[in-house]
C-alpha atoms as a PDB file:
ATOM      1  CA  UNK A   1       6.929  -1.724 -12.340  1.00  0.00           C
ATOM      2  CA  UNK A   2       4.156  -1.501  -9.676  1.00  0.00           C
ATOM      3  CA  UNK A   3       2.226  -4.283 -11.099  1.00  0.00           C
ATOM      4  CA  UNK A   4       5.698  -6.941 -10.624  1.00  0.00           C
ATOM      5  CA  UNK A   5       6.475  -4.958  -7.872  1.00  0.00           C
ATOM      6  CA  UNK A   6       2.818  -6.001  -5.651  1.00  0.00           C
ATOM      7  CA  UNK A   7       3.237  -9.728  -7.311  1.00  0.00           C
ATOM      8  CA  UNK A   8       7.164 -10.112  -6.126  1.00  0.00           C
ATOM      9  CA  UNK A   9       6.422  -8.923  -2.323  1.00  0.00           C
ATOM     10  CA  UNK A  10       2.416  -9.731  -1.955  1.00  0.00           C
ATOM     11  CA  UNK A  11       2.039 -12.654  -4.061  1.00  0.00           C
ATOM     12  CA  UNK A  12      -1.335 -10.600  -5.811  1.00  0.00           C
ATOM     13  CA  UNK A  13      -1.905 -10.185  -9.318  1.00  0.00           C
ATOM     14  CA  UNK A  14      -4.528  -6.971  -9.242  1.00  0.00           C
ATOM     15  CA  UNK A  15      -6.809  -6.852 -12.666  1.00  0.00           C
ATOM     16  CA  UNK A  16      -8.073  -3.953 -12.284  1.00  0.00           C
ATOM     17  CA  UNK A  17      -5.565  -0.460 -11.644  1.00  0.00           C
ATOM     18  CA  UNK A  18      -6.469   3.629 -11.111  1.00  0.00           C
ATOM     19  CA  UNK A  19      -4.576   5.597 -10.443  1.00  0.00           C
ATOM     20  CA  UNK A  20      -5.794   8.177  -7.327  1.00  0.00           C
ATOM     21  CA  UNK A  21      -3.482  10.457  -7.012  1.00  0.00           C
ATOM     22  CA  UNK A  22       0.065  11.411  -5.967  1.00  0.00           C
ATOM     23  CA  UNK A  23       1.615  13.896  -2.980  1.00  0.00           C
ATOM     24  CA  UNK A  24       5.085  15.084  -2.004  1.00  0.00           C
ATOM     25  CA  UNK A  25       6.469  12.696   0.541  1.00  0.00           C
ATOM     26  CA  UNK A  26       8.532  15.774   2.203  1.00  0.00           C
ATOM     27  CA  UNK A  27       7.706  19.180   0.324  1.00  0.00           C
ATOM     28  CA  UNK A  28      10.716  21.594   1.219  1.00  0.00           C
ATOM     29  CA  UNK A  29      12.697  18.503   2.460  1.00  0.00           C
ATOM     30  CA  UNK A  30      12.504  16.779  -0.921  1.00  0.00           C
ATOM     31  CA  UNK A  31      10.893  16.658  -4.518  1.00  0.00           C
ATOM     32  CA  UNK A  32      10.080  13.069  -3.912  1.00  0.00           C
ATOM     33  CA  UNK A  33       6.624  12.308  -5.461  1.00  0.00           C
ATOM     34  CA  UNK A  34       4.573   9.123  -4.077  1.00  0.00           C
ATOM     35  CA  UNK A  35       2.027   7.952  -6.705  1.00  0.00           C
ATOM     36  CA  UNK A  36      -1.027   5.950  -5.424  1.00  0.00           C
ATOM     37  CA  UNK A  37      -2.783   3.753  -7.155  1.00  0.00           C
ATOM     38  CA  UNK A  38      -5.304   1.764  -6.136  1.00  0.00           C
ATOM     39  CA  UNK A  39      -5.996  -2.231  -6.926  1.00  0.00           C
ATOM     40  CA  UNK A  40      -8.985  -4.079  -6.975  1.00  0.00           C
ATOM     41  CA  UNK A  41      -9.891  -7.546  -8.348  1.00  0.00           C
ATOM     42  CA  UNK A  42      -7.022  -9.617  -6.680  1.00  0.00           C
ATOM     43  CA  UNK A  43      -5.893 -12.953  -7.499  1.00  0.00           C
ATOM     44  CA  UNK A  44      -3.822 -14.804  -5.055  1.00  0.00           C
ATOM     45  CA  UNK A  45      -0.536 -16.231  -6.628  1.00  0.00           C
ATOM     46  CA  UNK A  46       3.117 -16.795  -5.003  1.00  0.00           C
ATOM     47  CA  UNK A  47       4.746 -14.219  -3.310  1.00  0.00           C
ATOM     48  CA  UNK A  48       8.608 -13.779  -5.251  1.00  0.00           C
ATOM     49  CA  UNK A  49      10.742 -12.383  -3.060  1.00  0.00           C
ATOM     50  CA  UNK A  50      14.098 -11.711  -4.876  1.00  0.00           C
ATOM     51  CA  UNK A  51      16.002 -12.649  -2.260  1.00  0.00           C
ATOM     52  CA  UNK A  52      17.001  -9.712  -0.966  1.00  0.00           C
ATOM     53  CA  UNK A  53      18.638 -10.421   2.342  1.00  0.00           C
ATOM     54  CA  UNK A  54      17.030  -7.400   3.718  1.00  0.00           C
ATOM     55  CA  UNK A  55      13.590  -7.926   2.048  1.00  0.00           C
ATOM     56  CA  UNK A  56      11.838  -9.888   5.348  1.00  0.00           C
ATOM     57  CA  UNK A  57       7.603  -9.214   3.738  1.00  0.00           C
ATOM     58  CA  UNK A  58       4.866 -10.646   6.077  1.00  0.00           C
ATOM     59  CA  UNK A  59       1.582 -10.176   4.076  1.00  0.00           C
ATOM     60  CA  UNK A  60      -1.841  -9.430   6.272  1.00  0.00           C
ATOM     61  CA  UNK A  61      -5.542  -8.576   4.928  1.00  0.00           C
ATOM     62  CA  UNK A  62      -7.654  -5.715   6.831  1.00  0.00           C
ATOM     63  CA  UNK A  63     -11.042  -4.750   7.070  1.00  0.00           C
ATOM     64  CA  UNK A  64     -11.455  -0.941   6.175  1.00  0.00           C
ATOM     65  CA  UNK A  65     -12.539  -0.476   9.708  1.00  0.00           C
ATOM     66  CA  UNK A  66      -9.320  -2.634  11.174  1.00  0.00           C
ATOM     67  CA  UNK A  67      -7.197  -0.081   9.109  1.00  0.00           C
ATOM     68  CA  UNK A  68      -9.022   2.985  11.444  1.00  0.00           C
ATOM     69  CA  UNK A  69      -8.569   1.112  14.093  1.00  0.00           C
ATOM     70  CA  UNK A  70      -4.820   0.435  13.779  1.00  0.00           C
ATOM     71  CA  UNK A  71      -4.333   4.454  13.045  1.00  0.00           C
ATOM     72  CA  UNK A  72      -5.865   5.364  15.935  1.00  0.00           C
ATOM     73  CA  UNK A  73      -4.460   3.073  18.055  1.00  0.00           C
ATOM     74  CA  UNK A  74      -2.628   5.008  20.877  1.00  0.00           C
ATOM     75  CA  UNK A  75       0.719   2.027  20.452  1.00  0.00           C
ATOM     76  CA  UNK A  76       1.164   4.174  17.270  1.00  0.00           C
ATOM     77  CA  UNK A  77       0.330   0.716  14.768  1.00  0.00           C
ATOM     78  CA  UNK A  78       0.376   2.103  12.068  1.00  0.00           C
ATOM     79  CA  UNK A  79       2.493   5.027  11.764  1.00  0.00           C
ATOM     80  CA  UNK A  80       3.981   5.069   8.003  1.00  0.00           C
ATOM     81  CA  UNK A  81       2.824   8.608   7.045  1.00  0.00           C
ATOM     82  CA  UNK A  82       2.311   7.187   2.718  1.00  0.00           C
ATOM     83  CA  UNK A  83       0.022   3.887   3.894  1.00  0.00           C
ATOM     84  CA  UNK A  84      -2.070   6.498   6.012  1.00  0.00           C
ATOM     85  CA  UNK A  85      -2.324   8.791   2.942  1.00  0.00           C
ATOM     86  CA  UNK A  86      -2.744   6.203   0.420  1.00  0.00           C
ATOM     87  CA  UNK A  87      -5.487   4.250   2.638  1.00  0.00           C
ATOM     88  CA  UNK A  88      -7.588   8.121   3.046  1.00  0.00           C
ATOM     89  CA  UNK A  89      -7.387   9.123  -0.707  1.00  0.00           C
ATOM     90  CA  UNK A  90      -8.658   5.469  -1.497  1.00  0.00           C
ATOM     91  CA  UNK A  91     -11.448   5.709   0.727  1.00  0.00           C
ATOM     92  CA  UNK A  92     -13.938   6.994  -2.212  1.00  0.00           C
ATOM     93  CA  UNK A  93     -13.058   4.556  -4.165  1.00  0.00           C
ATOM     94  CA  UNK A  94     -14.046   2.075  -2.076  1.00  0.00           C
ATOM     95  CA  UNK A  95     -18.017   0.182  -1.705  1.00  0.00           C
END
């Protein structure tokens, strides 16, 4: 499902998937599990939205040091607590 998932919104097609890990979005809240995965060799295709009405994906590329930028930006860019978690536990998987 991940693998149509990233080619429907991002239009990428990754070759090469690990998985890195997996946390509790809300412990004590809710026994949601987020699963992280990490994908590397990336070949651009066509985004394929389904045409969700409410489904509105603008795709953008980031350094690694954008990305720590944007986090610690005091405007509060990037705020979504699973893309900061994801983007740390990736980090030593990265060159």
């Amino acid at each position: 499902a991940i693998k149509r998932e990233m080619e429907e919104e991002t239009g990428y097609r990754a070759h090469y998937w690990r998985k890195i890990g997996a946390f509790f979005l809300c412990p004590g809240y809710s026994d949601e599990m987020i699963h992280v995965y990490l994908a590397k060799d990336l070949e651009l295709l066509t985004q394929k939205l389904p045409g969700d009405e409410d489904e509105d994906i603008t795709v953008q590329t980031y350094t690694r040091s954008e990305v720590e930028d944007l986090i610690r930006m005091p405007s509060l860019t990037l705020v979504d607590s699973k893309s900061i978690t994801a983007f740390y536990m990736a980090l030593s998987y990265l060159d």
